[in-house]
PDB file of N, CA and C in Angstrom:
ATOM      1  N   UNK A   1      57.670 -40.306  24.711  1.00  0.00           N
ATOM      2  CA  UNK A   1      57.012 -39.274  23.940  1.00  0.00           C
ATOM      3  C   UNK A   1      55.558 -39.699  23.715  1.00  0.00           C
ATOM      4  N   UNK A   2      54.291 -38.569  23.482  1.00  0.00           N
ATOM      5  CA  UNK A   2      53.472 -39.409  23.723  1.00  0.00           C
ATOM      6  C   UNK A   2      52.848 -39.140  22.463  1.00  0.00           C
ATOM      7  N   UNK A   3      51.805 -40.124  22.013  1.00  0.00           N
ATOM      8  CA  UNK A   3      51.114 -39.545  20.355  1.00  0.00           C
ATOM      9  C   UNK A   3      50.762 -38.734  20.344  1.00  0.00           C
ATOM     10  N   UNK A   4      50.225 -37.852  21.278  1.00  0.00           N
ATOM     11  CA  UNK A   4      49.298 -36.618  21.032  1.00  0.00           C
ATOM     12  C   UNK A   4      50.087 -35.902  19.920  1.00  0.00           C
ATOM     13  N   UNK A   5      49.862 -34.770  19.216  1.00  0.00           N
ATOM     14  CA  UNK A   5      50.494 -33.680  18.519  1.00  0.00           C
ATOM     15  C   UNK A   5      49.857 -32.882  19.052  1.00  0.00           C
ATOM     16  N   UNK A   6      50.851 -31.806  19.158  1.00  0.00           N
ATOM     17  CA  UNK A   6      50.356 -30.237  19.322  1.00  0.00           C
ATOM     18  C   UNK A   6      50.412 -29.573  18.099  1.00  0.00           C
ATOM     19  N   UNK A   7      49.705 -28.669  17.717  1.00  0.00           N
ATOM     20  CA  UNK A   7      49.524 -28.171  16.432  1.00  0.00           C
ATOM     21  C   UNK A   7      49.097 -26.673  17.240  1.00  0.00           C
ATOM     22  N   UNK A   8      50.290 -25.739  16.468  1.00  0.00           N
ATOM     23  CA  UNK A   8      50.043 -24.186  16.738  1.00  0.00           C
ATOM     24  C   UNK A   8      49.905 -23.687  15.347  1.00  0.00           C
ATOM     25  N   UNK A   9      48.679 -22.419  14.876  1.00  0.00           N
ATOM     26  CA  UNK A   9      48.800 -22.202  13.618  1.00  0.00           C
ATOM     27  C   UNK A   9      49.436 -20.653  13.806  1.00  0.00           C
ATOM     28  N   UNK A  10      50.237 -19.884  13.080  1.00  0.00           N
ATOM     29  CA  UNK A  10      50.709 -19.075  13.493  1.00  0.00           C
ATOM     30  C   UNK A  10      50.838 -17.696  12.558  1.00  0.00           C
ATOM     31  N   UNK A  11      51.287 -16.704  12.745  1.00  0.00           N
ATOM     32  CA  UNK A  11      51.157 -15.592  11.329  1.00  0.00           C
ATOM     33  C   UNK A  11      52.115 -14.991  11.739  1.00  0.00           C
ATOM     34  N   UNK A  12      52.794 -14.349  10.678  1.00  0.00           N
ATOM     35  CA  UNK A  12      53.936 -13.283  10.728  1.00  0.00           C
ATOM     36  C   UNK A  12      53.967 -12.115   9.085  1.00  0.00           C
ATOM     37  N   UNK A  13      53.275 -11.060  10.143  1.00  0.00           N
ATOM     38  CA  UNK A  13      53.017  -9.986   8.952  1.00  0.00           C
ATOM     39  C   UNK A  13      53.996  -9.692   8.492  1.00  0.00           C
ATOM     40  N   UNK A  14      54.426  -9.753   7.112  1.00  0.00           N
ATOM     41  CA  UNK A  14      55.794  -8.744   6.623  1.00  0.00           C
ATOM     42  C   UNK A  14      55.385  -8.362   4.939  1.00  0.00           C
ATOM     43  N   UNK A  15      55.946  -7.770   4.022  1.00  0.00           N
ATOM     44  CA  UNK A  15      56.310  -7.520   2.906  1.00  0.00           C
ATOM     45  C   UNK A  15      56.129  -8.810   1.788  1.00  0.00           C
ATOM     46  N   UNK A  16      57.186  -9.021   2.004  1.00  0.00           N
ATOM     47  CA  UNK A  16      57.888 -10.299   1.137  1.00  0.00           C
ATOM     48  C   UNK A  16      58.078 -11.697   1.378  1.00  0.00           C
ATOM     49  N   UNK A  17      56.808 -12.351   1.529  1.00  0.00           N
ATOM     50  CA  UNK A  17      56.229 -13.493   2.599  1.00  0.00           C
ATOM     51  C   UNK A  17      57.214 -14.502   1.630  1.00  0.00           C
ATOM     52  N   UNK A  18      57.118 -14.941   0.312  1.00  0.00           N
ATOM     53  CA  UNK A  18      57.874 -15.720  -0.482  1.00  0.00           C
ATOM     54  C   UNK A  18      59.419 -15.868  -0.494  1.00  0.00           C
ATOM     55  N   UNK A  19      59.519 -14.553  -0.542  1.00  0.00           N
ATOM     56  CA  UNK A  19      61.029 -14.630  -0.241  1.00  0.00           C
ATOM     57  C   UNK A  19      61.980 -14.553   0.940  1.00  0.00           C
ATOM     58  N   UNK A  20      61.125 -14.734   2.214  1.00  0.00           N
ATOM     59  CA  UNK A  20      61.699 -15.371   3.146  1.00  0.00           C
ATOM     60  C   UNK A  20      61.334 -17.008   3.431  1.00  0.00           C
ATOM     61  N   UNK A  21      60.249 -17.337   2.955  1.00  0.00           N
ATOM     62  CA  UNK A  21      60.149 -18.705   3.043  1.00  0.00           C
ATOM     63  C   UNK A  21      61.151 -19.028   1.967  1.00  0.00           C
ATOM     64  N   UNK A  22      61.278 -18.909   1.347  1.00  0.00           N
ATOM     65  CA  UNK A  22      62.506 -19.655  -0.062  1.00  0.00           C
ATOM     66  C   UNK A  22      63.726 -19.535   0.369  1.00  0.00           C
ATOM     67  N   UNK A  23      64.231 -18.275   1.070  1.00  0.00           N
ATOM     68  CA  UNK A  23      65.566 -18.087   2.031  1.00  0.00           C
ATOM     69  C   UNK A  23      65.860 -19.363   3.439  1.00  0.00           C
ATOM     70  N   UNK A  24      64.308 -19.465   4.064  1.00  0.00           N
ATOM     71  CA  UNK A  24      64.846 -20.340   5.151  1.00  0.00           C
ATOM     72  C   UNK A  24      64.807 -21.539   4.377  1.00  0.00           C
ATOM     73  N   UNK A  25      64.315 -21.619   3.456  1.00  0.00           N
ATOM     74  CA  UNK A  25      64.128 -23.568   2.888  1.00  0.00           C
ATOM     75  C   UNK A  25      65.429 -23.497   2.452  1.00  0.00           C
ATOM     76  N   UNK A  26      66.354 -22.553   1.966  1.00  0.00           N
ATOM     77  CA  UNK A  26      67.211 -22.687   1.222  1.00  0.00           C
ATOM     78  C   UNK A  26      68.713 -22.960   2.816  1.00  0.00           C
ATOM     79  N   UNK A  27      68.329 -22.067   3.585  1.00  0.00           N
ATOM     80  CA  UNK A  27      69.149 -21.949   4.891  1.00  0.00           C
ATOM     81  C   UNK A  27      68.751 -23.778   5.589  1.00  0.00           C
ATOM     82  N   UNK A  28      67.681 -24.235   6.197  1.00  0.00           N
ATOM     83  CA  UNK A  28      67.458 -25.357   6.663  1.00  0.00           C
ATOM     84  C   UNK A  28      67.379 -26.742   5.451  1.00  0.00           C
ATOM     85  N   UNK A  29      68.108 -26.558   5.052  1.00  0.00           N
ATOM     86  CA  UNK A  29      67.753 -27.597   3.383  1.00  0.00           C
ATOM     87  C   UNK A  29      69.271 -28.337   3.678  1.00  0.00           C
ATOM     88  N   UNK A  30      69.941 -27.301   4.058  1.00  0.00           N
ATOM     89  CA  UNK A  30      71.942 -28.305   4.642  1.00  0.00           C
ATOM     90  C   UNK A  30      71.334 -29.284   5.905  1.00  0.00           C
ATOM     91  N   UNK A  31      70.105 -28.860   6.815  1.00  0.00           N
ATOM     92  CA  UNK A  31      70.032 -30.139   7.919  1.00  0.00           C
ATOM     93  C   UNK A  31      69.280 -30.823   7.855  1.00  0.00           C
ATOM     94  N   UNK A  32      68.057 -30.595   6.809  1.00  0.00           N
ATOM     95  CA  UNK A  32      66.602 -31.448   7.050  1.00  0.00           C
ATOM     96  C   UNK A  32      66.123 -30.937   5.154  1.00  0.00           C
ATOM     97  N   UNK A  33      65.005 -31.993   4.831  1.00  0.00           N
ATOM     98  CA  UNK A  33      64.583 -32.253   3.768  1.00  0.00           C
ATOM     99  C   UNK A  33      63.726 -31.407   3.417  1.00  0.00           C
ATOM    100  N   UNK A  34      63.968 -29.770   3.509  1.00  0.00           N
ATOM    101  CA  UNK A  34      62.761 -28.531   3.336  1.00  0.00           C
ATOM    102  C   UNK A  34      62.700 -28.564   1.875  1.00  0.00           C
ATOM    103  N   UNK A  35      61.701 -28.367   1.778  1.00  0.00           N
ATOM    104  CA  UNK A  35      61.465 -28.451   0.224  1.00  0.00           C
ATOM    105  C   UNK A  35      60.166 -26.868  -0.056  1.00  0.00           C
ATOM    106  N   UNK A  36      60.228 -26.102  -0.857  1.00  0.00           N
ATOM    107  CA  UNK A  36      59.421 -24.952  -1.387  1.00  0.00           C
ATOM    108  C   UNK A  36      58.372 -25.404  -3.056  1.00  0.00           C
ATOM    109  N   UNK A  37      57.645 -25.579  -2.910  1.00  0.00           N
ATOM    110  CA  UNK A  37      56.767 -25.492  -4.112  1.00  0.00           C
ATOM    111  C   UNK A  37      55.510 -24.217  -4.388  1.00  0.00           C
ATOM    112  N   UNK A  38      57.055 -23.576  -5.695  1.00  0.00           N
ATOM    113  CA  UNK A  38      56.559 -22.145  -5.979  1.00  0.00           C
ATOM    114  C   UNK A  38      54.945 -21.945  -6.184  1.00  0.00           C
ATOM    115  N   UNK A  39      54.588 -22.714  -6.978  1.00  0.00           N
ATOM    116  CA  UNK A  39      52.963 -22.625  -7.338  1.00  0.00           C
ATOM    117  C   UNK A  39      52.565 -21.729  -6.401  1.00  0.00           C
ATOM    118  N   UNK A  40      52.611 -22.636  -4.879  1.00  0.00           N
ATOM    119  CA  UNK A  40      51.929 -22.402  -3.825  1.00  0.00           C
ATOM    120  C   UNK A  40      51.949 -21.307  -2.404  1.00  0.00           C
ATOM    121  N   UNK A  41      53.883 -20.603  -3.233  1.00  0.00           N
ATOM    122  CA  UNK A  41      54.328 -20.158  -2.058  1.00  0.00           C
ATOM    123  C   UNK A  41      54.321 -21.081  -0.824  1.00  0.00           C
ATOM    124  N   UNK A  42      54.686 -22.432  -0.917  1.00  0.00           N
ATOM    125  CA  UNK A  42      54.599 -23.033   0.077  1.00  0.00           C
ATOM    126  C   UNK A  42      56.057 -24.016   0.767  1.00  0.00           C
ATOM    127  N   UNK A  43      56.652 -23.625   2.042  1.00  0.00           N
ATOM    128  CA  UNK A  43      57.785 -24.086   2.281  1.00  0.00           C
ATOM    129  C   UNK A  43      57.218 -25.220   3.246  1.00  0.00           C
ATOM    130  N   UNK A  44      58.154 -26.169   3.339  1.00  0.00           N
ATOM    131  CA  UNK A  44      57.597 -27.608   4.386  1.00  0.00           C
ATOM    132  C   UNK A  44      58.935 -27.760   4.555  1.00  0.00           C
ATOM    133  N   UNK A  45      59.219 -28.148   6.475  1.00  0.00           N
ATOM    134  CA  UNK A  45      60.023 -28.256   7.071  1.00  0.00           C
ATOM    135  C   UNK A  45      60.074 -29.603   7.811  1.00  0.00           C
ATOM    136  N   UNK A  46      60.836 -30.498   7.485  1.00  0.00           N
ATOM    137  CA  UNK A  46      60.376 -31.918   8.300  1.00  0.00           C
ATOM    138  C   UNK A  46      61.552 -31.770   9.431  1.00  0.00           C
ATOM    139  N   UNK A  47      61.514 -31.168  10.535  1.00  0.00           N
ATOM    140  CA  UNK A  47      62.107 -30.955  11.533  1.00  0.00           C
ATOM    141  C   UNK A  47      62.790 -32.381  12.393  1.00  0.00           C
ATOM    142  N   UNK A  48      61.572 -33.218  12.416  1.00  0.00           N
ATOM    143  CA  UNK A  48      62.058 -34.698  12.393  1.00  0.00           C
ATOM    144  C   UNK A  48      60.778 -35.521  12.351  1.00  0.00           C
ATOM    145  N   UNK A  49      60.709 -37.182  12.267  1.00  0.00           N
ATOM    146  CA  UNK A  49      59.532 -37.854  12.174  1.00  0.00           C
ATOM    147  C   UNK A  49      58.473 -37.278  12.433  1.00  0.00           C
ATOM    148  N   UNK A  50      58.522 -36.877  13.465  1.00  0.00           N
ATOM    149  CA  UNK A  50      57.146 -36.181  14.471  1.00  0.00           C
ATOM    150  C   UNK A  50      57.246 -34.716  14.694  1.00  0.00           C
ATOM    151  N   UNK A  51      58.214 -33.974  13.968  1.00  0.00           N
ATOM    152  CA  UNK A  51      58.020 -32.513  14.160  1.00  0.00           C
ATOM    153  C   UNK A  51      58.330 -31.935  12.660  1.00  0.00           C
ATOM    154  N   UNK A  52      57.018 -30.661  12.619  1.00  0.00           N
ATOM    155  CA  UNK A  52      57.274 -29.955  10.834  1.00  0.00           C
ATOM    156  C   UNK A  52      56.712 -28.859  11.338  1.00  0.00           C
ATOM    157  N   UNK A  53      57.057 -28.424  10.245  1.00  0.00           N
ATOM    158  CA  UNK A  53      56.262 -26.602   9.908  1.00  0.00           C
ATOM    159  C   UNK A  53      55.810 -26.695   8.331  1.00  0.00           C
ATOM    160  N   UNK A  54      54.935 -25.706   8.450  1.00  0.00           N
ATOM    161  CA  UNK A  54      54.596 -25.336   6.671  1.00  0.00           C
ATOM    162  C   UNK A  54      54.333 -24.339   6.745  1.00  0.00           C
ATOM    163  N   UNK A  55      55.083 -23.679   5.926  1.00  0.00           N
ATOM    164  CA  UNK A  55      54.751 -21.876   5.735  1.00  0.00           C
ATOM    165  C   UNK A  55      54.529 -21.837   4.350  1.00  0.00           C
ATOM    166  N   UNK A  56      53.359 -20.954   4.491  1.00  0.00           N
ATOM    167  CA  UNK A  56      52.304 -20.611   3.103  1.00  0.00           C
ATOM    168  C   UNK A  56      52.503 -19.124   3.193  1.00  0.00           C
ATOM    169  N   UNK A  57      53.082 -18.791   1.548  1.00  0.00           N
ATOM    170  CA  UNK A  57      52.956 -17.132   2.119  1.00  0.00           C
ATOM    171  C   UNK A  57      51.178 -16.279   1.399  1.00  0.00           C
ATOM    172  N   UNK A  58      51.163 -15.652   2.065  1.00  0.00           N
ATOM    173  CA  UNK A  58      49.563 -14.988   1.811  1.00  0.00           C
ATOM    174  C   UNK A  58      49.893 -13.630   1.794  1.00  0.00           C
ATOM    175  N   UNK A  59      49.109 -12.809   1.028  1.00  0.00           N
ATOM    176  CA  UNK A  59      49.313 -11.295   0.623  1.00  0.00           C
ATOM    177  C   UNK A  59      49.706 -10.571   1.805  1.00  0.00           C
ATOM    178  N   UNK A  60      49.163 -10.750   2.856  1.00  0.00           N
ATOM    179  CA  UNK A  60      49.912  -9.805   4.173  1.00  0.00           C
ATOM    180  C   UNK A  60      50.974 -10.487   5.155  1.00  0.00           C
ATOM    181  N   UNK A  61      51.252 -11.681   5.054  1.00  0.00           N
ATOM    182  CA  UNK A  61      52.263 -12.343   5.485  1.00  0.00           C
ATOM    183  C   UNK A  61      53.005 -13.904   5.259  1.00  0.00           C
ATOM    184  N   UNK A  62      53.134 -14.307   6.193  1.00  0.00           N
ATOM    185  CA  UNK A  62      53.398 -15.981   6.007  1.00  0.00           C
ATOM    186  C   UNK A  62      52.399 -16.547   7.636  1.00  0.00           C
ATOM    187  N   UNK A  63      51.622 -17.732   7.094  1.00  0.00           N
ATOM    188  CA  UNK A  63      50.979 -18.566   7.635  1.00  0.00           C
ATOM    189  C   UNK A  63      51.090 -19.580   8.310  1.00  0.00           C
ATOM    190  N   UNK A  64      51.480 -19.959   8.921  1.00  0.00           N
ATOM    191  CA  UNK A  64      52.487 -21.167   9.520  1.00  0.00           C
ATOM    192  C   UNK A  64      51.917 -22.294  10.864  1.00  0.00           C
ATOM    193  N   UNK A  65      51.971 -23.324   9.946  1.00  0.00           N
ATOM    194  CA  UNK A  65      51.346 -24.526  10.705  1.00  0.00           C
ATOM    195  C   UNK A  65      52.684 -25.259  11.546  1.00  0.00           C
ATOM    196  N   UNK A  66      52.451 -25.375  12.454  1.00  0.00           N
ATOM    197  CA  UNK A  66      53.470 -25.845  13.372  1.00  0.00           C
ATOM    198  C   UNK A  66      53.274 -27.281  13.834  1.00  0.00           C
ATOM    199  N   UNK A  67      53.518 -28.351  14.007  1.00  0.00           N
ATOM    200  CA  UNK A  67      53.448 -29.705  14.473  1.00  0.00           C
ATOM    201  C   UNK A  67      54.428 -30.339  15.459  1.00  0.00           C
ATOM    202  N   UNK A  68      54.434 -30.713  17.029  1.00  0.00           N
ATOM    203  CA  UNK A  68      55.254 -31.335  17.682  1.00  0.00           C
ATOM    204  C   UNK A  68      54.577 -32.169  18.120  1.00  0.00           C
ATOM    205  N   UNK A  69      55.285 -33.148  19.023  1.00  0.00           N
ATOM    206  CA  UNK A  69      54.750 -33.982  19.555  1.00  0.00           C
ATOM    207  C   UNK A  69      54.602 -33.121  21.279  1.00  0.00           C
ATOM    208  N   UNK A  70      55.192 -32.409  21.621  1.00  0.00           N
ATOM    209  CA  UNK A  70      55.400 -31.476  23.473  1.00  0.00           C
ATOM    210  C   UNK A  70      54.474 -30.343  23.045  1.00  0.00           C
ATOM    211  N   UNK A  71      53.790 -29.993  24.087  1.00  0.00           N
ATOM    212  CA  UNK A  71      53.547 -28.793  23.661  1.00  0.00           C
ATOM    213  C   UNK A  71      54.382 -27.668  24.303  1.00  0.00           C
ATOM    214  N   UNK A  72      55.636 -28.445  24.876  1.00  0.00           N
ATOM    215  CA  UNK A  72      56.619 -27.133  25.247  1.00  0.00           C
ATOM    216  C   UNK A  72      57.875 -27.288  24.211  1.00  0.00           C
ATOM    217  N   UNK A  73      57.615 -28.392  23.423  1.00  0.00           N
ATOM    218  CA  UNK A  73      59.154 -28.308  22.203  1.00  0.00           C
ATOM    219  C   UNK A  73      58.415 -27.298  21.156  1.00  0.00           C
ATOM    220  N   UNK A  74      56.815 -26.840  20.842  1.00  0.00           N
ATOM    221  CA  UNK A  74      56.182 -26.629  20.337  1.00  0.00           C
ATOM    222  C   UNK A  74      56.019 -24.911  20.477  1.00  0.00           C
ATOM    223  N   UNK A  75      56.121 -24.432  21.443  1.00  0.00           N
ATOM    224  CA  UNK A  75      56.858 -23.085  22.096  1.00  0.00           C
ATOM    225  C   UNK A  75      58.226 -22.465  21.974  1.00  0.00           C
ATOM    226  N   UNK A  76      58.995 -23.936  21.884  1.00  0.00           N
ATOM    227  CA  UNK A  76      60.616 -23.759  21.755  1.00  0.00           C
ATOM    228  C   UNK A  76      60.551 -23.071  20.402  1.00  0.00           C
ATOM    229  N   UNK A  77      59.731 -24.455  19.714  1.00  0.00           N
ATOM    230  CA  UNK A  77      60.365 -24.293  17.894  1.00  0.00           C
ATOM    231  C   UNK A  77      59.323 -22.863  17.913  1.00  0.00           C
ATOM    232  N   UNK A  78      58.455 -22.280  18.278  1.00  0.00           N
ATOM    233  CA  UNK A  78      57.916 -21.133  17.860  1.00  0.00           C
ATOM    234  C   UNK A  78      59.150 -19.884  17.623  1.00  0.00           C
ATOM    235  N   UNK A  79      60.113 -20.097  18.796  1.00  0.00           N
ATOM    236  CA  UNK A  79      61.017 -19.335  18.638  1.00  0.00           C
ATOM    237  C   UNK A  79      62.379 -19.493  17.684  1.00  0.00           C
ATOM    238  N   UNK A  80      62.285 -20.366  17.502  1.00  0.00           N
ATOM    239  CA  UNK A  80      63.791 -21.178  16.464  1.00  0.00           C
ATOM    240  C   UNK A  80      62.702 -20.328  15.112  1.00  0.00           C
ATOM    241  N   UNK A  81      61.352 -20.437  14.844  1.00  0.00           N
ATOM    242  CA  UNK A  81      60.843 -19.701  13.952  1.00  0.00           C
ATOM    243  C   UNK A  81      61.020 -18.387  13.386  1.00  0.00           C
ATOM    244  N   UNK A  82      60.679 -18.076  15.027  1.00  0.00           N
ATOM    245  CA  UNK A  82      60.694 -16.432  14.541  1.00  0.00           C
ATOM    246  C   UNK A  82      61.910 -15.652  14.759  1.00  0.00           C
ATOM    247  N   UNK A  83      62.990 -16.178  14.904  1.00  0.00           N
ATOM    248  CA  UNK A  83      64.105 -15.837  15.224  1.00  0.00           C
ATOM    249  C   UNK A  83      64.711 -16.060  13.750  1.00  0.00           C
ATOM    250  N   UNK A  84      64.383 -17.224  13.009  1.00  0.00           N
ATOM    251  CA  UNK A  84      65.334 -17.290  11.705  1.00  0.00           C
ATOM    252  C   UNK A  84      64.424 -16.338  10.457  1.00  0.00           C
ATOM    253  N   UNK A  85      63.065 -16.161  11.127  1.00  0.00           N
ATOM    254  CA  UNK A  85      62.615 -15.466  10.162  1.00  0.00           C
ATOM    255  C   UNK A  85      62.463 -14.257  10.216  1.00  0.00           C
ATOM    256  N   UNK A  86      62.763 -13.330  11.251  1.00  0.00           N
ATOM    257  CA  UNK A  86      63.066 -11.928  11.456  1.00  0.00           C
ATOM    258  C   UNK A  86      64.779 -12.121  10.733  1.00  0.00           C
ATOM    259  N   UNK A  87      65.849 -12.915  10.564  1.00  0.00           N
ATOM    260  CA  UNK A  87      67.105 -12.957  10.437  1.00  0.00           C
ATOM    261  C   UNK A  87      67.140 -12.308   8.899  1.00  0.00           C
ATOM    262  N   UNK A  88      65.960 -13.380   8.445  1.00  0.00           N
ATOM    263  CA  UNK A  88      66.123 -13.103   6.329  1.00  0.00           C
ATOM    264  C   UNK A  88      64.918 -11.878   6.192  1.00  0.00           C
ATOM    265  N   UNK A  89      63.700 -11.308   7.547  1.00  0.00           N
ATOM    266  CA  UNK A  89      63.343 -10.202   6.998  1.00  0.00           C
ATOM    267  C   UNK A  89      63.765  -9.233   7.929  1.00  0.00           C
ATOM    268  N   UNK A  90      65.665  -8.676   8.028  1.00  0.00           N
ATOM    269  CA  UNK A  90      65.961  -8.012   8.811  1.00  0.00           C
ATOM    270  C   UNK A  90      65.576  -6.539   8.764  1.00  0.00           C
ATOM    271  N   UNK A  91      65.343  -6.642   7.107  1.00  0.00           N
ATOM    272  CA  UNK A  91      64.945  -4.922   6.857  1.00  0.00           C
ATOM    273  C   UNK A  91      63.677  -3.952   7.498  1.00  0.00           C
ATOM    274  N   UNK A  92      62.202  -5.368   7.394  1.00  0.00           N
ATOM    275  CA  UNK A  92      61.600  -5.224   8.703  1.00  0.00           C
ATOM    276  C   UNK A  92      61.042  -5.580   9.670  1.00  0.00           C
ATOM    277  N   UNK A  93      62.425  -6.122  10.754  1.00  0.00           N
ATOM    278  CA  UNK A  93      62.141  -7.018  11.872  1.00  0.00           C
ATOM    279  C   UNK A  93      62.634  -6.129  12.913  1.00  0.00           C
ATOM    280  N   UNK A  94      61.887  -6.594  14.134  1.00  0.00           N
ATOM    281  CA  UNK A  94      60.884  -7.968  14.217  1.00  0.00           C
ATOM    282  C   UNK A  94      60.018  -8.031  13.663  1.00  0.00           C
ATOM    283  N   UNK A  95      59.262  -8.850  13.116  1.00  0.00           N
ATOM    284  CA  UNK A  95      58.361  -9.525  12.851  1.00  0.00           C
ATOM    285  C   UNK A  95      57.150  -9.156  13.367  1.00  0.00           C
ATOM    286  N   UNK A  96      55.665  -9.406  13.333  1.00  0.00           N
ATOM    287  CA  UNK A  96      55.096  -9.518  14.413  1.00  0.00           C
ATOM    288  C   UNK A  96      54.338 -10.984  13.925  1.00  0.00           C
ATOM    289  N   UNK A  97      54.134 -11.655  15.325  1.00  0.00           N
ATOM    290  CA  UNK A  97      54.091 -12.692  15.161  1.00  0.00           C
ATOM    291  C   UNK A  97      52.248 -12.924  16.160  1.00  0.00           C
ATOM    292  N   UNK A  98      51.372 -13.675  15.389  1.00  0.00           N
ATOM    293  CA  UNK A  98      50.513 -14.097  16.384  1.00  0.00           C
ATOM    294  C   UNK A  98      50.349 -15.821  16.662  1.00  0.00           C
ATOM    295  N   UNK A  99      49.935 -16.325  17.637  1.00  0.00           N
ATOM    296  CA  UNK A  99      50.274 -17.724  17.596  1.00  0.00           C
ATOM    297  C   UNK A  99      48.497 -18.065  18.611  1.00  0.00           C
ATOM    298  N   UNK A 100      47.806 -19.539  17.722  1.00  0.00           N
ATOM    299  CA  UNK A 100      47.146 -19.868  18.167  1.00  0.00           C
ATOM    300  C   UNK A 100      47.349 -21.259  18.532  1.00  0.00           C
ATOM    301  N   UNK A 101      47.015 -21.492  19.624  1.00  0.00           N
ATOM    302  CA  UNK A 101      47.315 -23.646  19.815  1.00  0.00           C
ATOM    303  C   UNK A 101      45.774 -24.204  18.736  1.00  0.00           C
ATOM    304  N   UNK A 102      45.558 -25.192  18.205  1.00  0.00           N
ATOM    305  CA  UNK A 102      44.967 -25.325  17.218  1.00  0.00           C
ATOM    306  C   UNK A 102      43.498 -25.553  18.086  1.00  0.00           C
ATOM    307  N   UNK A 103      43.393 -26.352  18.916  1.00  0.00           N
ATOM    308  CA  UNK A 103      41.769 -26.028  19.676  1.00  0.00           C
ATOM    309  C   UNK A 103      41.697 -24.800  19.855  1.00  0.00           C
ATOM    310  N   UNK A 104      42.753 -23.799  19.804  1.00  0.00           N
ATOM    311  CA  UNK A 104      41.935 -21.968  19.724  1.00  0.00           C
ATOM    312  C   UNK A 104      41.878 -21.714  17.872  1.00  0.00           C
ATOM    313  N   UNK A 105      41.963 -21.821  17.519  1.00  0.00           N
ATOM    314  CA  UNK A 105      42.285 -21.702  16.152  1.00  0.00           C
ATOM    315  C   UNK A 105      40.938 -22.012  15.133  1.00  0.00           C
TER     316      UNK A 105
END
């Protein structure tokens, strides 16, 4: 594996940006150490040593910093994303999702 990180920053317009981040921290919290701090609307996902997410929710959606070490596990997890997070905003999903690699960003 190599040190580099890939870092994608990402957006997903919906409604109720808080209460799907608090749903998946609450859903990924049985496999990994997600933790939500309300203040901030802010969920953190330690996926493993070298892989996380942080979703910040913001008035028109959730914000989402992505971290791998591949930049093709980094594509994968884009979808493990937006797949669990269209799940908790089924009322209106899909989602739309935009994704930048962080030198576009």
């Amino acid at each position: 594996m190599s040190e580099q990180a890939f870092v994608a920053q990402g957006f997903a317009k919906c409604e109720n940006p808080e209460r799907y981040i608090q749903q998946l921290v609450k859903h990924w919290s049985h496999k990994m150490a997600a933790t939500y701090d309300e203040g901030d609307g802010m969920g953190a996902f330690p996926f493993s040593d070298v892989e996380s997410a942080v979703m910040t929710a913001k008035p028109a959606g959730i914000a989402i910093t992505l971290t791998t070490a591949e930049q093709e596990r980094n594509e994968h997890m884009r979808g493990v994303i937006e797949r669990h997070l269209d799940r908790f905003a089924f009322r209106e999903a899909p989602l739309e999702y935009e994704w930048k690699d962080a030198e576009e960003a």
